[in-house]
Protein backbone atom coordinates (compact mmCIF):
# COMPACT_ATOMS: atom_id res chain seq x y z
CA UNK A 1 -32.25 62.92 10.94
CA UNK A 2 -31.78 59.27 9.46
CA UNK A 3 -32.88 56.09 11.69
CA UNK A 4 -29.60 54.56 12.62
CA UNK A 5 -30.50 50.87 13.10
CA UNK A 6 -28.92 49.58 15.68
CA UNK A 7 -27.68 45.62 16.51
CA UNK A 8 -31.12 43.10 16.25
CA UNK A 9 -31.28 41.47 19.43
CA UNK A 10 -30.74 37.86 17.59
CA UNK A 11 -26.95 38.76 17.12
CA UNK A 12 -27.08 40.69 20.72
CA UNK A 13 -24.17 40.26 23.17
CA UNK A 14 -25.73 39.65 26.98
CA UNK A 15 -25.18 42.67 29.03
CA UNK A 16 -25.23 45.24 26.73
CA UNK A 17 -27.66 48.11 28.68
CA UNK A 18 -26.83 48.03 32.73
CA UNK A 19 -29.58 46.88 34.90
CA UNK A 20 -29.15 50.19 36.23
CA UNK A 21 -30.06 51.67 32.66
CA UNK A 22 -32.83 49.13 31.95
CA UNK A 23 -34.48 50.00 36.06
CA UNK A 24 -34.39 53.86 35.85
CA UNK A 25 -35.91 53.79 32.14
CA UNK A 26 -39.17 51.54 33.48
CA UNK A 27 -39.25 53.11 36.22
CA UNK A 28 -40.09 55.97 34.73
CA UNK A 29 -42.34 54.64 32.35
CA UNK A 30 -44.18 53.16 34.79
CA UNK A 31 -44.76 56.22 36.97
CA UNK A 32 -45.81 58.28 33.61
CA UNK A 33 -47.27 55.75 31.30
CA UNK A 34 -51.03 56.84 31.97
CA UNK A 35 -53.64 55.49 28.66
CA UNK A 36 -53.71 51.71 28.87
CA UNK A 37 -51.60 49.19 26.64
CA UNK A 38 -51.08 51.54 23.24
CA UNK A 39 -50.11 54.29 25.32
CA UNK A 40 -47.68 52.14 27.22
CA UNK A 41 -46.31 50.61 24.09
CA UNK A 42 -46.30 53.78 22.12
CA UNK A 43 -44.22 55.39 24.94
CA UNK A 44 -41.79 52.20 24.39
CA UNK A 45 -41.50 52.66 21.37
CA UNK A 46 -40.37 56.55 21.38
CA UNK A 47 -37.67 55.43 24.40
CA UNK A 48 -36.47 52.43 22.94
CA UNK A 49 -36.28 52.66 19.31
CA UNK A 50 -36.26 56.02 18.84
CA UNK A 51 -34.08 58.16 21.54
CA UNK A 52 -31.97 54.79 22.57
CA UNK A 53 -31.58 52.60 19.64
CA UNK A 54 -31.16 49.44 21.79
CA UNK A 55 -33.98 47.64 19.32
CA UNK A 56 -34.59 48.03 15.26
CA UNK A 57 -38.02 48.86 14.23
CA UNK A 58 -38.47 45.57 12.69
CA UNK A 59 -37.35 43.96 16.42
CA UNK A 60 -40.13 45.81 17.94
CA UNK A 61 -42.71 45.33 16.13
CA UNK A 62 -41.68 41.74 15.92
CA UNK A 63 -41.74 41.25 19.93
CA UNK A 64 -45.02 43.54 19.94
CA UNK A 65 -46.54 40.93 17.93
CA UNK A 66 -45.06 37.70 20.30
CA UNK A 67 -46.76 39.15 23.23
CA UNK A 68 -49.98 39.24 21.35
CA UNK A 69 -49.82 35.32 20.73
CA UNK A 70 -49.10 34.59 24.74
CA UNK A 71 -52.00 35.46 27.80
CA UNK A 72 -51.18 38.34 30.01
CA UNK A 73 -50.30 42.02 30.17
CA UNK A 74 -48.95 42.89 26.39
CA UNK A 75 -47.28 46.27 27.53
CA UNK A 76 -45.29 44.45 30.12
CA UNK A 77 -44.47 41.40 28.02
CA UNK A 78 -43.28 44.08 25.73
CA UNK A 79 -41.15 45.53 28.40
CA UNK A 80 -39.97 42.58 29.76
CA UNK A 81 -38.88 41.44 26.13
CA UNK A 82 -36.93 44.31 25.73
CA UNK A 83 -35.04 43.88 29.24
CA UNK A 84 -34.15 40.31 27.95
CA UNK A 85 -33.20 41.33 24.60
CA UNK A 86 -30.90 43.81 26.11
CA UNK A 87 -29.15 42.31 29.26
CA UNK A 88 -30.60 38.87 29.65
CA UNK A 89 -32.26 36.93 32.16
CA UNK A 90 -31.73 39.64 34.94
CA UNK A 91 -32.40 41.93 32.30
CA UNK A 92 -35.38 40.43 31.89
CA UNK A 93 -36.85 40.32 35.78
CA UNK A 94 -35.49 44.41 36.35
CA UNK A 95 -37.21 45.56 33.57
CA UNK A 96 -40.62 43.70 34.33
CA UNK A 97 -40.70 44.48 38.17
CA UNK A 98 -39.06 48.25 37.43
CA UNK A 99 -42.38 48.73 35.12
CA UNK A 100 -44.97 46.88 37.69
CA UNK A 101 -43.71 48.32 40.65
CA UNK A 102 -44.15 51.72 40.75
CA UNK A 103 -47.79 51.42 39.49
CA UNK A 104 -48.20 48.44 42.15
CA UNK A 105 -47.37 51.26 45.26
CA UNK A 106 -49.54 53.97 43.42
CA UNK A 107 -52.57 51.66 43.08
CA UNK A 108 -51.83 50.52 47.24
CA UNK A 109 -51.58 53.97 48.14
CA UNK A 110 -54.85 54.51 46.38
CA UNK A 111 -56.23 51.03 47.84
CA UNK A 112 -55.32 52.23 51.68
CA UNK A 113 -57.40 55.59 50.96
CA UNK A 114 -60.30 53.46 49.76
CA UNK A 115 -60.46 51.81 52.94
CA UNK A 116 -59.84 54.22 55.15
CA UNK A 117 -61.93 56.93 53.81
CA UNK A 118 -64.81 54.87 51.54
CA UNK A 119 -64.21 56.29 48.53
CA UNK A 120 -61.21 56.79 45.71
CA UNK A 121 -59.06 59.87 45.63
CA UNK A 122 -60.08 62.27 42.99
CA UNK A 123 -57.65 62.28 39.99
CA UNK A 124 -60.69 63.68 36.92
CA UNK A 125 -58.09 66.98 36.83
CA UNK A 126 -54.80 64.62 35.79
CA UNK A 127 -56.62 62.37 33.70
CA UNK A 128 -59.31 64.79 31.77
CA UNK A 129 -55.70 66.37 30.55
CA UNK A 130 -53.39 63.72 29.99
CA UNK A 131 -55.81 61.68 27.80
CA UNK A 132 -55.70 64.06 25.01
CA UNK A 133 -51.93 63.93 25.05
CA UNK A 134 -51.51 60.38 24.80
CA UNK A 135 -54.27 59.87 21.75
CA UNK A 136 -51.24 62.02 20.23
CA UNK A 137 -48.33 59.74 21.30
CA UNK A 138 -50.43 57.16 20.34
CA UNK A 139 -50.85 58.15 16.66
CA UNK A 140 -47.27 58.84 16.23
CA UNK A 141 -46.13 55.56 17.29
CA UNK A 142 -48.79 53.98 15.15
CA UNK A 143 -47.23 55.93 12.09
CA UNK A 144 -43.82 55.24 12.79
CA UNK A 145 -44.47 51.33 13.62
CA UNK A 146 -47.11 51.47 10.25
CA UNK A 147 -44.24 52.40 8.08
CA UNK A 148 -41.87 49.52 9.14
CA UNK A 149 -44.34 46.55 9.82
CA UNK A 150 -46.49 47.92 6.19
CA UNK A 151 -44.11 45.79 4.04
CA UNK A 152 -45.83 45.71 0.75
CA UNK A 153 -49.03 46.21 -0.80
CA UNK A 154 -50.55 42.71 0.51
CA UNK A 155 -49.05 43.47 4.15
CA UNK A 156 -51.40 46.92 3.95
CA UNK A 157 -54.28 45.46 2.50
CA UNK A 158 -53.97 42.93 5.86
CA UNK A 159 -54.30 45.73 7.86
CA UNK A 160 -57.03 47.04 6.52
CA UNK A 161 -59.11 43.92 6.54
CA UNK A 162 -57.96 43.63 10.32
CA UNK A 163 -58.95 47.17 11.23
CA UNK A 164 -62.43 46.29 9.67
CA UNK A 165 -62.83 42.93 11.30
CA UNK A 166 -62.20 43.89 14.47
CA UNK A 167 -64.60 46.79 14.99
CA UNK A 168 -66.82 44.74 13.51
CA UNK A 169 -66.46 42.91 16.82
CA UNK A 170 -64.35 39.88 15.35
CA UNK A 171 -62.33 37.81 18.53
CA UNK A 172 -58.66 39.59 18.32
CA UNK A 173 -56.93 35.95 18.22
CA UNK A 174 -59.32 35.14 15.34
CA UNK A 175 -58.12 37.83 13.68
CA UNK A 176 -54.46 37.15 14.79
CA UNK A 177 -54.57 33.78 13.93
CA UNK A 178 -56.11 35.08 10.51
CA UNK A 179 -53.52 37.83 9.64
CA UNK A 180 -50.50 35.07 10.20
CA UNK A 181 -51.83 32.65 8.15
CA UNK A 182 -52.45 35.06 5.06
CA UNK A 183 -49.37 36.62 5.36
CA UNK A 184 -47.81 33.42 4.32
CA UNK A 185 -49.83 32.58 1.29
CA UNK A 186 -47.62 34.90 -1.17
CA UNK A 187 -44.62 32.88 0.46
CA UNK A 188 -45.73 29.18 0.78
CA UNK A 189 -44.14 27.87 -2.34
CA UNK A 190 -40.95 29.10 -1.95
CA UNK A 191 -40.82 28.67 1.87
CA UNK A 192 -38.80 25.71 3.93
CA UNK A 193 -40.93 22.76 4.97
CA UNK A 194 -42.97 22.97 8.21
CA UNK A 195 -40.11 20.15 9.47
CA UNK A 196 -37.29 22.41 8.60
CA UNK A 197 -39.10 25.40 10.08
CA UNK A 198 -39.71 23.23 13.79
CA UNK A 199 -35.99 21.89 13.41
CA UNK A 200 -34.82 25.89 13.15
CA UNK A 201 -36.67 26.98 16.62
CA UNK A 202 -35.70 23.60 17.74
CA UNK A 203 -31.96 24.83 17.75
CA UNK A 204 -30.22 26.07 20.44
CA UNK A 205 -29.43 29.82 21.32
CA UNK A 206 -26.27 30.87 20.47
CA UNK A 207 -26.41 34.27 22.27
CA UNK A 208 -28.43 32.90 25.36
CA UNK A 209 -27.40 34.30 28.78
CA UNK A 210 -26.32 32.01 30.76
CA UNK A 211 -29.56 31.46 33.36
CA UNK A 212 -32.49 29.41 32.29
CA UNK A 213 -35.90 29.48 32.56
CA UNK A 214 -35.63 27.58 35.20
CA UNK A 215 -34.31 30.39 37.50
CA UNK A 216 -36.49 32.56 36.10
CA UNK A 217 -38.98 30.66 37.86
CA UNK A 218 -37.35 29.62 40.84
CA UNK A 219 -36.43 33.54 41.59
CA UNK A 220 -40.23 34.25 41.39
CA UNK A 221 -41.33 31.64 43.21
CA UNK A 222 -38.71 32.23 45.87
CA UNK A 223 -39.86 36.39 46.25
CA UNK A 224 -43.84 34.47 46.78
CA UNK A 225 -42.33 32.27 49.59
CA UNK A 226 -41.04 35.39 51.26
CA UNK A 227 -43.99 37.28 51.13
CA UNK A 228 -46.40 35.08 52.07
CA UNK A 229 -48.05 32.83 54.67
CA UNK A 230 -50.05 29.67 54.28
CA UNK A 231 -53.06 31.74 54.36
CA UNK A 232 -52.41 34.05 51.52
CA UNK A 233 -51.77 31.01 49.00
CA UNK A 234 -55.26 30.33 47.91
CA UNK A 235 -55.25 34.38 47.23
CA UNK A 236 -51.74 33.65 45.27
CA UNK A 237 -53.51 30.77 43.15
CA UNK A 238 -56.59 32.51 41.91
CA UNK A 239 -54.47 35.37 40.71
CA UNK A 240 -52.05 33.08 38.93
CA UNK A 241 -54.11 30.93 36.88
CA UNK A 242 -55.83 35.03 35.42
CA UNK A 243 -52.50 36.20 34.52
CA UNK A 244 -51.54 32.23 32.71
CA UNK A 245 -54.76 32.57 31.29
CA UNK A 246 -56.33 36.03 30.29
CA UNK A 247 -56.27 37.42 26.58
CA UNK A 248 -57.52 40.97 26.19
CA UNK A 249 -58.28 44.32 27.41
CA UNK A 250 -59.54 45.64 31.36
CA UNK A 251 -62.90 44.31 30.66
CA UNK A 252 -61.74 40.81 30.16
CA UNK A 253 -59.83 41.31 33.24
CA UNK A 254 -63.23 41.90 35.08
CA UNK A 255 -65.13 39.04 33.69
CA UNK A 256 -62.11 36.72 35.06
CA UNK A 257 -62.10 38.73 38.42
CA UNK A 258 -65.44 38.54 39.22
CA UNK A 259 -66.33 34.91 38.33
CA UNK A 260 -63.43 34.03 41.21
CA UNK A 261 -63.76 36.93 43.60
CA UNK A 262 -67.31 37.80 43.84
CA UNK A 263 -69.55 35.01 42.44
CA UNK A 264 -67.25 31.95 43.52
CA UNK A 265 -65.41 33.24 46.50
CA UNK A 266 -67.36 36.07 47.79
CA UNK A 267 -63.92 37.56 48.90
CA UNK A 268 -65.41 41.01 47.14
CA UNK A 269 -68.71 42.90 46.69
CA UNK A 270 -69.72 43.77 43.12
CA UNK A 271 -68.84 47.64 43.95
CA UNK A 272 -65.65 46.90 45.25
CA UNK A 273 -64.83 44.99 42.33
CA UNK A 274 -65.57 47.50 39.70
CA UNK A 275 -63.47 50.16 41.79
CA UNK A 276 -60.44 47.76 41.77
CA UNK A 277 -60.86 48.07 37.58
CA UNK A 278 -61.24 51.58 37.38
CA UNK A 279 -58.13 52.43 39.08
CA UNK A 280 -56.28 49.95 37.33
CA UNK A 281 -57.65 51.78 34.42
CA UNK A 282 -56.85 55.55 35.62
CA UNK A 283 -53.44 54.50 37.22
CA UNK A 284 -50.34 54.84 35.48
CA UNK A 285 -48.44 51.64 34.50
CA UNK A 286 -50.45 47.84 33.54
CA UNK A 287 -54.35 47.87 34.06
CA UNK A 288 -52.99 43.95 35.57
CA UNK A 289 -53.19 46.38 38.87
CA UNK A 290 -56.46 45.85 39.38
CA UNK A 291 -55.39 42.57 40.95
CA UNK A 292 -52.98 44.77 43.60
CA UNK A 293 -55.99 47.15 44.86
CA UNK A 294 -58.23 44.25 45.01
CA UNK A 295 -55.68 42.21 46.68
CA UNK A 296 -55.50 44.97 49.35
CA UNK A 297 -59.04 44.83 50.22
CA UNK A 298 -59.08 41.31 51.06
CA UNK A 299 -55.87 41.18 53.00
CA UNK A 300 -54.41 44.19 52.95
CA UNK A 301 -50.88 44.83 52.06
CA UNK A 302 -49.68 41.05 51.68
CA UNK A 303 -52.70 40.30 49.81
CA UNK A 304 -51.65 43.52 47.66
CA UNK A 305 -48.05 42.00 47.25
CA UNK A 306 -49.07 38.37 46.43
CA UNK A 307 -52.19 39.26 43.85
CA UNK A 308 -49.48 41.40 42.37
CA UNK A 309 -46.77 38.88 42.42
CA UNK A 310 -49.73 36.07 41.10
CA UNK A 311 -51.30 38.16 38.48
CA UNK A 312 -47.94 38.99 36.69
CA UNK A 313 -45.68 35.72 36.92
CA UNK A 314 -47.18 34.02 34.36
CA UNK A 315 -45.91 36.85 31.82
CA UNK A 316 -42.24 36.81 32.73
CA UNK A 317 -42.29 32.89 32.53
CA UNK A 318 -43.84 33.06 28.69
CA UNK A 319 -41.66 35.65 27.66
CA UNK A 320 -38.59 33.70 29.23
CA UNK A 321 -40.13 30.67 27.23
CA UNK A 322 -41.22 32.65 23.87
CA UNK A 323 -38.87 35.28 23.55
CA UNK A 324 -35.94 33.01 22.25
CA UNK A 325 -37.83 32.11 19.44
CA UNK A 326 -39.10 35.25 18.33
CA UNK A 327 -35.39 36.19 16.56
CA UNK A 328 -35.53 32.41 15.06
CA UNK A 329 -38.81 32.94 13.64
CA UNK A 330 -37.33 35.84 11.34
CA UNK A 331 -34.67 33.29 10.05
CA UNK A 332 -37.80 30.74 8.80
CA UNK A 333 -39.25 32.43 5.44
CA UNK A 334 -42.76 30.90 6.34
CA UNK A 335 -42.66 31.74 10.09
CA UNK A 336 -41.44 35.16 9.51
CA UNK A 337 -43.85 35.97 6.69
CA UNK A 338 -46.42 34.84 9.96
CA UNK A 339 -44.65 37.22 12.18
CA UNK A 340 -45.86 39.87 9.87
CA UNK A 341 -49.02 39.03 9.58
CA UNK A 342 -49.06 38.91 13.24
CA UNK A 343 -47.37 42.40 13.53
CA UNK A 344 -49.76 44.26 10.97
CA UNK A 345 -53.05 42.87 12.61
CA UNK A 346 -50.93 43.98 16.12
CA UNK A 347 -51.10 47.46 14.64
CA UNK A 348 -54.82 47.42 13.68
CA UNK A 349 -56.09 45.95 17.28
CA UNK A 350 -53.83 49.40 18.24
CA UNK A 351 -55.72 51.52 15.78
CA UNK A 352 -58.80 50.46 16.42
CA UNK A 353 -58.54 50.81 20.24
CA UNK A 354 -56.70 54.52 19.52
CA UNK A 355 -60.34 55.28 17.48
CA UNK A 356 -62.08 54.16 21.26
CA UNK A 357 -59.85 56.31 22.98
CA UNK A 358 -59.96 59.17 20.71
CA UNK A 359 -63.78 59.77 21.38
CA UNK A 360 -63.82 59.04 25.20
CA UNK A 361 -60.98 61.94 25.50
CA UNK A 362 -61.33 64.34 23.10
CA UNK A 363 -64.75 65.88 24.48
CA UNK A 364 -64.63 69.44 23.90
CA UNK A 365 -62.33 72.37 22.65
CA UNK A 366 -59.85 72.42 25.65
CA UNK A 367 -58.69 68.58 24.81
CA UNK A 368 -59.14 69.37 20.70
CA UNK A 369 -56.27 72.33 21.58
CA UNK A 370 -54.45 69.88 23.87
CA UNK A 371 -54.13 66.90 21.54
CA UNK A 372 -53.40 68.78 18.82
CA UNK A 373 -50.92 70.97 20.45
CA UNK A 374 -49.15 67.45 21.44
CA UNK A 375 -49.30 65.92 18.08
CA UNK A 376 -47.44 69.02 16.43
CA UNK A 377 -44.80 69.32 19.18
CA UNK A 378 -44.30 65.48 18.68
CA UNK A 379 -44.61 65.44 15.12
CA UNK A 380 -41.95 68.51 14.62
CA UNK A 381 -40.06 68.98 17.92
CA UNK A 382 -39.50 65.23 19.01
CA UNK A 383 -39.94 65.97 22.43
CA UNK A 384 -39.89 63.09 25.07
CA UNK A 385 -43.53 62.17 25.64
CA UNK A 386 -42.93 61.91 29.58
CA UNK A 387 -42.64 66.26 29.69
CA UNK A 388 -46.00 66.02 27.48
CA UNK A 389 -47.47 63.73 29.87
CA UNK A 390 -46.70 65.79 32.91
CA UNK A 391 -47.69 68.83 31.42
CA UNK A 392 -50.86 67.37 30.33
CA UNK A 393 -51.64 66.12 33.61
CA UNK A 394 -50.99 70.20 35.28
CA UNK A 395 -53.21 71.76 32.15
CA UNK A 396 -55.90 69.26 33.57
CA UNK A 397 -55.81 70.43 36.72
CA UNK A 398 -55.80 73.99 36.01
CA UNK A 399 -58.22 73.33 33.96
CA UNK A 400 -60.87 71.08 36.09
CA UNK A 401 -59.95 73.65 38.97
CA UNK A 402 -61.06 76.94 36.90
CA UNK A 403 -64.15 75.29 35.99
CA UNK A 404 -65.13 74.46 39.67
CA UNK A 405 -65.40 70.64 38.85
């Protein structure tokens, strides 16, 4: 069946999904999305462009490639993106906390256990067979998304450079920065003027919800007030200024965690610390939730709340700030041919971390028959990814029970 495109968010009308739509659909995600950022985003992808329609192809991959520019979280920047693009600034805040929050209790839940029993619940079973199904989700989102962003022959020799570059260890925003800036060169002499380009984002919205940026802020900072005490700021403030400030994947996340928690602050032992990472990492939802067990440890659950609350404010305020511009950037010849850029070396960070994940779950003949199984039931049946996931996750189980491990 044809893609029917459906209405780019730049001529969107506010309120077109219900905040009841937008909460139930990341609420979801978050309780299934297991497999880190591409899984998340690959999973976004399926709901939003594919069974939904609220986003073209070309909008996607467009706000996929903003939230690589900004610090923080990329599959919730994406999500919150899309909650903005669909029913504006509330849309915006539901679809952000709907995604964080049900990953936020699981990783608490897990975070009490820790404490009161020394040790983290055993989930090998879920994750040794849900891996294997999201390398496969993974992959078909990565073809689908390829086939849009892969304009023309330059665009896909971009890529290709990027995929190189970056497993040849090159810094992702080098290679961002890189992949913009060539994308324009076939376009420079017949694109507008830098001035023309700054006086077109400079413009104002003309299908802006009504709330600024402003409340954005002011609602966030309002739920902190109400959650904490005078004591729980300085945990509030080292948690904000990672989430304003991290690039990257988990492992940044621990460099950044452990200069402030452990070496600095001492609030955290060096074990304690790398268990707060791994079950961001084997949780469903953001790996950001590292900062919501370790939270727990050193105050328990308001320290959970407010590392949470820290940790992921910073993304909602750049996407309130960025994501107007991203549909004005597409108008600008010059800024869109960047976009592009942006959007194809998006895709090859994807691939290349897709390659990573490939070999750390496909280990033996059991996940070879499970990923494969996956890709042909996604490839010809189109079947939601969340009944993959789940039945991933009981194979795993089965499996890891039969074996006696």
């Amino acid at each position: 069946m044809a893609f029917r495109s459906a209405v780019p968010p730049s001529n969107a009308e506010p309120n077109r999904t219900s905040l009841a739509e937008l909460a139930a659909l990341f609420a979801k995600l978050g309780t299934i999305a297991f497999g880190g950022p591409a899984a998340h985003i690959a999973m976004l992808e399926d709901e939003v462009v594919v069974r939904r329609r609220w986003l073209t192809r070309e909008a996607f991959t467009d706000y996929l490639g903003a939230t690589n520019l900004i610090p923080g979280p990329n599959s919730t920047e994406l999500a919150i993106h899309i909650g903005h693009a669909r029913a504006g600034w509330p849309g915006l805040i539901v679809a952000g906390v709907s995604f964080i929050m049900p990953a936020a209790c699981i990783v608490t839940a897990m975070a009490w256990a820790y404490v009161r029993f020394g040790a983290l619940p055993a989930v090998a079973g879920v994750l040794y067979g849900v891996k294997p199904v999201v390398i496969a989700v993974v992959l078909q989102a990565l073809w689908r998304l390829g086939k849009t962003a892969m304009k023309n022959t330059w665009l896909i020799m971009l890529g290709g450079v990027a995929v190189i570059a970056v497993a040849m260890g090159v810094n992702e925003l080098v290679v961002l920065a890189a992949g913009g800036l060539l994308a324009t060169a076939p376009h420079r002499r017949r694109a507008p003027s830098a001035r023309a380009t700054l006086m077109l984002l400079a413009r104002p919205a003309t299908a802006t919800p009504t709330r600024s940026v402003g409340a954005v802020v002011a609602s966030g900072v309002g739920a902190a007030g109400t959650a904490t005490t005078a004591a729980l700021w300085p945990l509030f403030g080292v948690f904000l200024k990672i989430g304003a400030v991290l690039f990257g994947s988990g492992y940044v996340l621990l460099a950044f965690m452990r200069a402030d928690l452990v070496e600095r602050l001492h609030w955290l032992t060096e074990r304690q610390l790398l268990d707060a990472v791994a079950v961001g990492q084997i949780t469903p939802g953001p790996v950001f939730t590292a900062a919501t067990f370790a939270g727990y440890l050193i105050a328990g659950g308001s320290g959970a709340m407010v590392a949470t609350l820290g940790i992921f404010l910073p993304a909602f305020v750049f996407v309130a700030i960025s994501g107007p511009l991203v549909p004005r950037l597409r108008r600008s010849a010059i800024a869109g041919s960047f976009l592009d850029g942006v959007n194809v070396v998006s895709l090859a960070l994807m691939a290349v971390v897709t390659w990573q994940l490939t070999r750390a779950a496909v280990v033996d003949p059991t996940t070879v028959v499970i990923a494969a199984a996956s890709g042909l039931v996604l490839f010809r049946f189109r079947l939601n990814s969340a009944w993959l996931v789940l039945g991933g996750a009981a194979i795993g189980m089965v499996a890891r029970f039969a074996s006696g491990s």
